[in-house]
Protein backbone atom coordinates (compact mmCIF):
# COMPACT_ATOMS: atom_id res chain seq x y z
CA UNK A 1 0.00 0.00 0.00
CA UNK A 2 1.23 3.58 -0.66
CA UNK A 3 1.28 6.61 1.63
CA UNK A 4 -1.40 7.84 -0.85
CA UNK A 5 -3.89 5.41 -0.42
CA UNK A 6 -4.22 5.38 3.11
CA UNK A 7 -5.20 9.45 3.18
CA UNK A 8 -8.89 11.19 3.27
CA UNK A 9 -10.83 11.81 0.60
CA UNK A 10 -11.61 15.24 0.48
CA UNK A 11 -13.28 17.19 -2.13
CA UNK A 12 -13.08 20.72 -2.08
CA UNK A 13 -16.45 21.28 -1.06
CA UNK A 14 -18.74 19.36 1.08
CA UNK A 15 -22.66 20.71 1.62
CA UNK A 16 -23.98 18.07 4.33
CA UNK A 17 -27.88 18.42 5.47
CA UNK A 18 -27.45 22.51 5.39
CA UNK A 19 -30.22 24.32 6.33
CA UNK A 20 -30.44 27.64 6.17
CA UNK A 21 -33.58 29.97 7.69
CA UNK A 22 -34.55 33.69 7.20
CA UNK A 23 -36.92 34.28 9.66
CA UNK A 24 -39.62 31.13 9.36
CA UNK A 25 -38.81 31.02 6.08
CA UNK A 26 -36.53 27.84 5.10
CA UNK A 27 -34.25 29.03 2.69
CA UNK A 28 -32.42 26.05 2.62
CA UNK A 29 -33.61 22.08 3.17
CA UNK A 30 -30.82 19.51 3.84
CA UNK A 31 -28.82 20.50 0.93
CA UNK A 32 -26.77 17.88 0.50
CA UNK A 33 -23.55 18.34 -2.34
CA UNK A 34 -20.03 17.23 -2.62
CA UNK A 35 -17.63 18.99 -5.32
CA UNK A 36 -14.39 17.60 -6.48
CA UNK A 37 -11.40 19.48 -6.74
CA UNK A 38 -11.27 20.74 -10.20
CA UNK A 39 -14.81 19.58 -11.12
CA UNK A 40 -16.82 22.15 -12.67
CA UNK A 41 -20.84 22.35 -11.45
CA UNK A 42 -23.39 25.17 -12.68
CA UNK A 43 -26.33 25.98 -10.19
CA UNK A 44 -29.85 26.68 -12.22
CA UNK A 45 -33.08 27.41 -10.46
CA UNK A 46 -35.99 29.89 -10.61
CA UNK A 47 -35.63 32.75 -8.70
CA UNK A 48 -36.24 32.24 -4.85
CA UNK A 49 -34.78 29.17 -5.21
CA UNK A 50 -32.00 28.95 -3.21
CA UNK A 51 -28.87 28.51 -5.34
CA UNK A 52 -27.38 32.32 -4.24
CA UNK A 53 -28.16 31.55 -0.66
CA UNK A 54 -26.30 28.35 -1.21
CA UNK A 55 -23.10 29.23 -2.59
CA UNK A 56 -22.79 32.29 -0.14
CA UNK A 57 -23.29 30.21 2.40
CA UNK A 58 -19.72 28.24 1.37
CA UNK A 59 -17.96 31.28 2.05
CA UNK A 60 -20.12 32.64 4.96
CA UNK A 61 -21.84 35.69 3.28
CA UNK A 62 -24.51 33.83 4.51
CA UNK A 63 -24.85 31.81 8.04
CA UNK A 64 -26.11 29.03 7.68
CA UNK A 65 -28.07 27.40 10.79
CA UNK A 66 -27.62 23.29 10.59
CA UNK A 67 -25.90 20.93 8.89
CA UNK A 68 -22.08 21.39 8.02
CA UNK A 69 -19.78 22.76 5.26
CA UNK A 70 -16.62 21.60 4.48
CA UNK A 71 -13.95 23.43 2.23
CA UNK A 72 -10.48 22.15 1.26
CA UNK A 73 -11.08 19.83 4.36
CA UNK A 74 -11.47 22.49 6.65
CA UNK A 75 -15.23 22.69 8.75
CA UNK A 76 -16.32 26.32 8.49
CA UNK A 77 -17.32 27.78 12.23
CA UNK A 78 -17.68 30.94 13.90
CA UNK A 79 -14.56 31.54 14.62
CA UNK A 80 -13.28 34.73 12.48
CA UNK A 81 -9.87 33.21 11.64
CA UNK A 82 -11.30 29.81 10.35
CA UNK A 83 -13.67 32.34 8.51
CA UNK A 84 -10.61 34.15 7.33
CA UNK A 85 -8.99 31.28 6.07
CA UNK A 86 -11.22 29.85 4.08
CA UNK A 87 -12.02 32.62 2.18
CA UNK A 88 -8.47 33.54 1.06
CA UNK A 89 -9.00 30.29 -0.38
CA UNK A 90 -12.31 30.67 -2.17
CA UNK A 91 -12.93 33.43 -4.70
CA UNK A 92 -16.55 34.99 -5.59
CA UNK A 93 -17.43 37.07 -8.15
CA UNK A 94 -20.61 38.86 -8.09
CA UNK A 95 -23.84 39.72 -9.61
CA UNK A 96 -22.92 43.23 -9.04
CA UNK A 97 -19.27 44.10 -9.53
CA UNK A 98 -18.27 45.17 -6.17
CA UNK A 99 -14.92 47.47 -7.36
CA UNK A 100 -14.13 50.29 -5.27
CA UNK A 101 -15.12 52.95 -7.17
CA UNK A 102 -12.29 55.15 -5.92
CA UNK A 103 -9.27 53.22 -6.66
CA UNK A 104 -7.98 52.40 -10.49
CA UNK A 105 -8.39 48.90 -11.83
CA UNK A 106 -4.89 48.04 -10.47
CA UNK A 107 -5.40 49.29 -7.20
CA UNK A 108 -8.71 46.95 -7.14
CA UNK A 109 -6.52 44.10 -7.92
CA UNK A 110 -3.25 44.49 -5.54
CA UNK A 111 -5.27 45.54 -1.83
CA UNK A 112 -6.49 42.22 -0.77
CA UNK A 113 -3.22 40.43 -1.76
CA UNK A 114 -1.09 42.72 -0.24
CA UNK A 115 -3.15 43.15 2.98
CA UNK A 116 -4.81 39.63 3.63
CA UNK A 117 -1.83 37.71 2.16
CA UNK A 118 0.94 40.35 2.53
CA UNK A 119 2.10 40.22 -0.62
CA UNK A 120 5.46 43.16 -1.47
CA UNK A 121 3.64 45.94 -3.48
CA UNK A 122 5.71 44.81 -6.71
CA UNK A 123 4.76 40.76 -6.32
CA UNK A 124 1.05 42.26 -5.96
CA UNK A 125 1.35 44.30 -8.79
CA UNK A 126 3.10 41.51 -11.65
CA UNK A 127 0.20 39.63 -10.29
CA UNK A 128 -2.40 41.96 -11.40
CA UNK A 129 -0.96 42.42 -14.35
CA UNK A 130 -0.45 38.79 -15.23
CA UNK A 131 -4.43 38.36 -14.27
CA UNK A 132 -5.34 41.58 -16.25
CA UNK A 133 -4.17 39.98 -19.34
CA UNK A 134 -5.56 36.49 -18.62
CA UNK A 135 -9.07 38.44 -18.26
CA UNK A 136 -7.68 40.50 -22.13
CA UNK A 137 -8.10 44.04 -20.57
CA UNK A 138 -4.05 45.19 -19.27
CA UNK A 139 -4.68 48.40 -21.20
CA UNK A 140 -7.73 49.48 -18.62
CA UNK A 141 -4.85 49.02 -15.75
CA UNK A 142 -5.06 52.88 -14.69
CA UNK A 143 -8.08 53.37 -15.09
CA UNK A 144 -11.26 54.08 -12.08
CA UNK A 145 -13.98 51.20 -12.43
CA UNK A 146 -16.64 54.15 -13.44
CA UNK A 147 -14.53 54.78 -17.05
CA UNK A 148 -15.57 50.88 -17.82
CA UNK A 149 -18.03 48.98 -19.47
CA UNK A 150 -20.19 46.66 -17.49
CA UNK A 151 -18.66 43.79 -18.87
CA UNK A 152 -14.82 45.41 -18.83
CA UNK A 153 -16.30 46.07 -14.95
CA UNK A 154 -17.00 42.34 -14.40
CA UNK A 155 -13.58 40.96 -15.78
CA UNK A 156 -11.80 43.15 -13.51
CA UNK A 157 -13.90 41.46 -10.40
CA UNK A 158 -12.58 38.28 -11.69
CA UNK A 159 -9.39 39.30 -12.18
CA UNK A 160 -9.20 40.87 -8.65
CA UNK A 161 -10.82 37.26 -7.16
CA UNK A 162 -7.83 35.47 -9.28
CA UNK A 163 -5.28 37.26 -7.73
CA UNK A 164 -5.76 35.98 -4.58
CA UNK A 165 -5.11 32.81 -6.31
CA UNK A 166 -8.26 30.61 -4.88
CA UNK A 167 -8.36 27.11 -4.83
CA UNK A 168 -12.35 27.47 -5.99
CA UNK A 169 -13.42 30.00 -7.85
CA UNK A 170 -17.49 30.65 -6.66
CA UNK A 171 -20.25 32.98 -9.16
CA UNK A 172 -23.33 34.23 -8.44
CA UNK A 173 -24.95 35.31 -11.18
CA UNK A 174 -22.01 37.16 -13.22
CA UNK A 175 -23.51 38.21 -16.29
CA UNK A 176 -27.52 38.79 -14.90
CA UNK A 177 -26.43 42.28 -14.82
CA UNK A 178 -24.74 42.55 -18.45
CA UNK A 179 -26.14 44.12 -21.31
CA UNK A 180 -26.57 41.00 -23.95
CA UNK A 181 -23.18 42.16 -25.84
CA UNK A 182 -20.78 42.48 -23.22
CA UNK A 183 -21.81 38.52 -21.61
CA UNK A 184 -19.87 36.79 -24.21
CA UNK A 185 -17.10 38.12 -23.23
CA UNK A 186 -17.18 37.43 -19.82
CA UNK A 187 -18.32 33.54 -20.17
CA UNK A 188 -15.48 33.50 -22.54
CA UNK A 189 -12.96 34.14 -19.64
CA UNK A 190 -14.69 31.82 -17.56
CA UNK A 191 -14.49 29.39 -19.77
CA UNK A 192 -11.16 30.10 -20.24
CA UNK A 193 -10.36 29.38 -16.22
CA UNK A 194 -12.86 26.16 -16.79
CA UNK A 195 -10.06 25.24 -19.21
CA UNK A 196 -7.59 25.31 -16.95
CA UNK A 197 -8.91 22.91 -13.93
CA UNK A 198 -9.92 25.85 -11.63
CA UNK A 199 -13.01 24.04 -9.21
CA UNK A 200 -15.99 26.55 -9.81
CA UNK A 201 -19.72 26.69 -8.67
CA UNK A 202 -21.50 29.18 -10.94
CA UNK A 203 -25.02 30.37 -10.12
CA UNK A 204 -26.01 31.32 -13.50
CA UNK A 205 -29.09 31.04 -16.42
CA UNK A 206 -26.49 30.90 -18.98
CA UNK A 207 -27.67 27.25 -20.32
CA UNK A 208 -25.08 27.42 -23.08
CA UNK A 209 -22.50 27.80 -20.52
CA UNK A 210 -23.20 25.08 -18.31
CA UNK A 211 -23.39 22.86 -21.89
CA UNK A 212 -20.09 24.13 -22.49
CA UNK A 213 -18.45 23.55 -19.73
CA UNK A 214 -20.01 22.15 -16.69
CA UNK A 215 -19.36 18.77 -15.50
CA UNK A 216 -22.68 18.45 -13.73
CA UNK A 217 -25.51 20.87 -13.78
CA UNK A 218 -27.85 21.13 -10.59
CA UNK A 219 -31.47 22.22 -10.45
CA UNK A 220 -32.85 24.09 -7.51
CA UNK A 221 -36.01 24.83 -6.01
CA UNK A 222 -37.38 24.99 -2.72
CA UNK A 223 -34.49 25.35 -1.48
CA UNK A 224 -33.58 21.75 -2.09
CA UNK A 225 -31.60 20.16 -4.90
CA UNK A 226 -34.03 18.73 -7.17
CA UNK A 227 -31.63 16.86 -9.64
CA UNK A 228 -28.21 17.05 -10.38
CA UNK A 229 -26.83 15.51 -13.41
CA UNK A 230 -24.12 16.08 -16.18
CA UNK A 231 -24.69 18.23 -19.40
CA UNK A 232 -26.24 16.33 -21.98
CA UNK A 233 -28.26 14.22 -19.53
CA UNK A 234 -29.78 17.24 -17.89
CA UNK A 235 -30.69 18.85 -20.91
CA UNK A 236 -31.62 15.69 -22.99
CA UNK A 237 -33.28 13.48 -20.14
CA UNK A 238 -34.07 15.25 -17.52
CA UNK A 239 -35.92 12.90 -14.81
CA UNK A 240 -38.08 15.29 -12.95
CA UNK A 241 -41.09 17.33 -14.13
CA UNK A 242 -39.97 20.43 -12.22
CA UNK A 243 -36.37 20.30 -14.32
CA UNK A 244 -38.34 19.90 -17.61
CA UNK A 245 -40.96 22.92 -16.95
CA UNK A 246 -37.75 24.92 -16.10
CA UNK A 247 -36.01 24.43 -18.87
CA UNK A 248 -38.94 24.70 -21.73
CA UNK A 249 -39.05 28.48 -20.07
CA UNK A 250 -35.27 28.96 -20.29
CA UNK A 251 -34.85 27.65 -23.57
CA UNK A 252 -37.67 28.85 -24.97
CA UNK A 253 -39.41 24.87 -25.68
């Protein structure tokens, strides 16, 4: 036997019987969901659902109140520095871009590296850069978030989440706030990162997107997981009624 075989199996994420309440209302029901490292899932629901609750929950936007998440084999808690660590570990990337509107692109993408991970100002800065071209915008460096375009705006919050170098990349709902011209171009960087083995949970409606790229798609609603299943099954053969009615209204059949 090798040293390998005899260690844990632990995927990077590990949802077990999570509930999560706002008031009386259950936002959450037992969610139950593993994710490998380097697996790829897309989250699809109606709205109300419960996939945004879900995947804020994994980085503790959100509190949940039972059950137990697991990240990088670490149980999240209350306590602010296990908090702290896991989230230098996970990256999100909002609906809404989130830049500070008073520092340049650059300066958007060094702070958290150089004050959470204490980066020197030059190893923060070859590091923006080198994510500023990944994302194909180094020429908007200098400039204040309010001088971009929506979607310019949303590849700089990825960007700025990459250079914190995550081990899971999480997105809720990038491109709901797009114009329809400027999405493209940001699925086209995340598919780009897809590519390249990064473990992401997307919240998104983008059904050519998860086709593309997701190894398993999950359906929400009710705050439970309804089915989960990979591309061309959950498009082709879905199982449950609710997942069919969904996607007739989503893809327009």
């Amino acid at each position: 036997m090798t040293a390998n075989s005899t260690k844990p199996h632990r995927p990077a994420v590990r949802l077990e019987n999570l509930d999560k309440y706002y008031g009386t209302f259950h936002a959450l029901r037992k969610v139950n969901l593993s994710v490998e490292r380097g697996e790829r899932i897309v989250v699809c629901g109606p709205s109300g659902s419960g996939k945004s609750t879900m995947i804020r929950c994994i980085n503790r936007l959100e509190q949940h109140n039972g059950g137990k998440i697991t990240v990088l084999g670490t149980e999240l808690n209350d306590d602010v520095a296990n908090i702290e660590g896991i989230r230098r570990e996970v990256g999100m990337v909002f609906q809404h871009f989130n830049l500070f509107p008073h520092m340049t692109v650059m300066e958007n993408c060094m702070i958290a590296p150089m004050i959470v991970r204490k980066r020197p100002r030059a190893e923060a800065e070859a590091t923006a850069r080198q994510y500023l071209q990944k994302v194909r915008i180094p020429e908007q460096a200098m400039k204040f978030p309010g001088q971009l375009s929506g979607g310019q705006q949303q590849r700089v919050a990825i960007a700025r989440a990459l250079c914190m170098r995550p081990q899971v990349m999480l997105f809720d709902e990038p491109t709901s706030a797009l114009d329809p011209e400027m999405i493209s171009e940001v699925l086209d960087v995340m598919v780009t990162l897809a590519s390249e083995g990064m473990t992401m949970i997307c919240v998104t409606h983008e059904m050519g997107f998860a086709r593309r790229v997701a190894d398993r798609v999950i359906f929400m609603d009710g705050g439970e997981i309804v089915e989960e299943a990979p591309p061309e099954e959950f498009f082709t053969a879905s199982r449950n009624e609710r997942t069919r009615q969904f996607l007739s209204q989503v893809l327009g059949h």
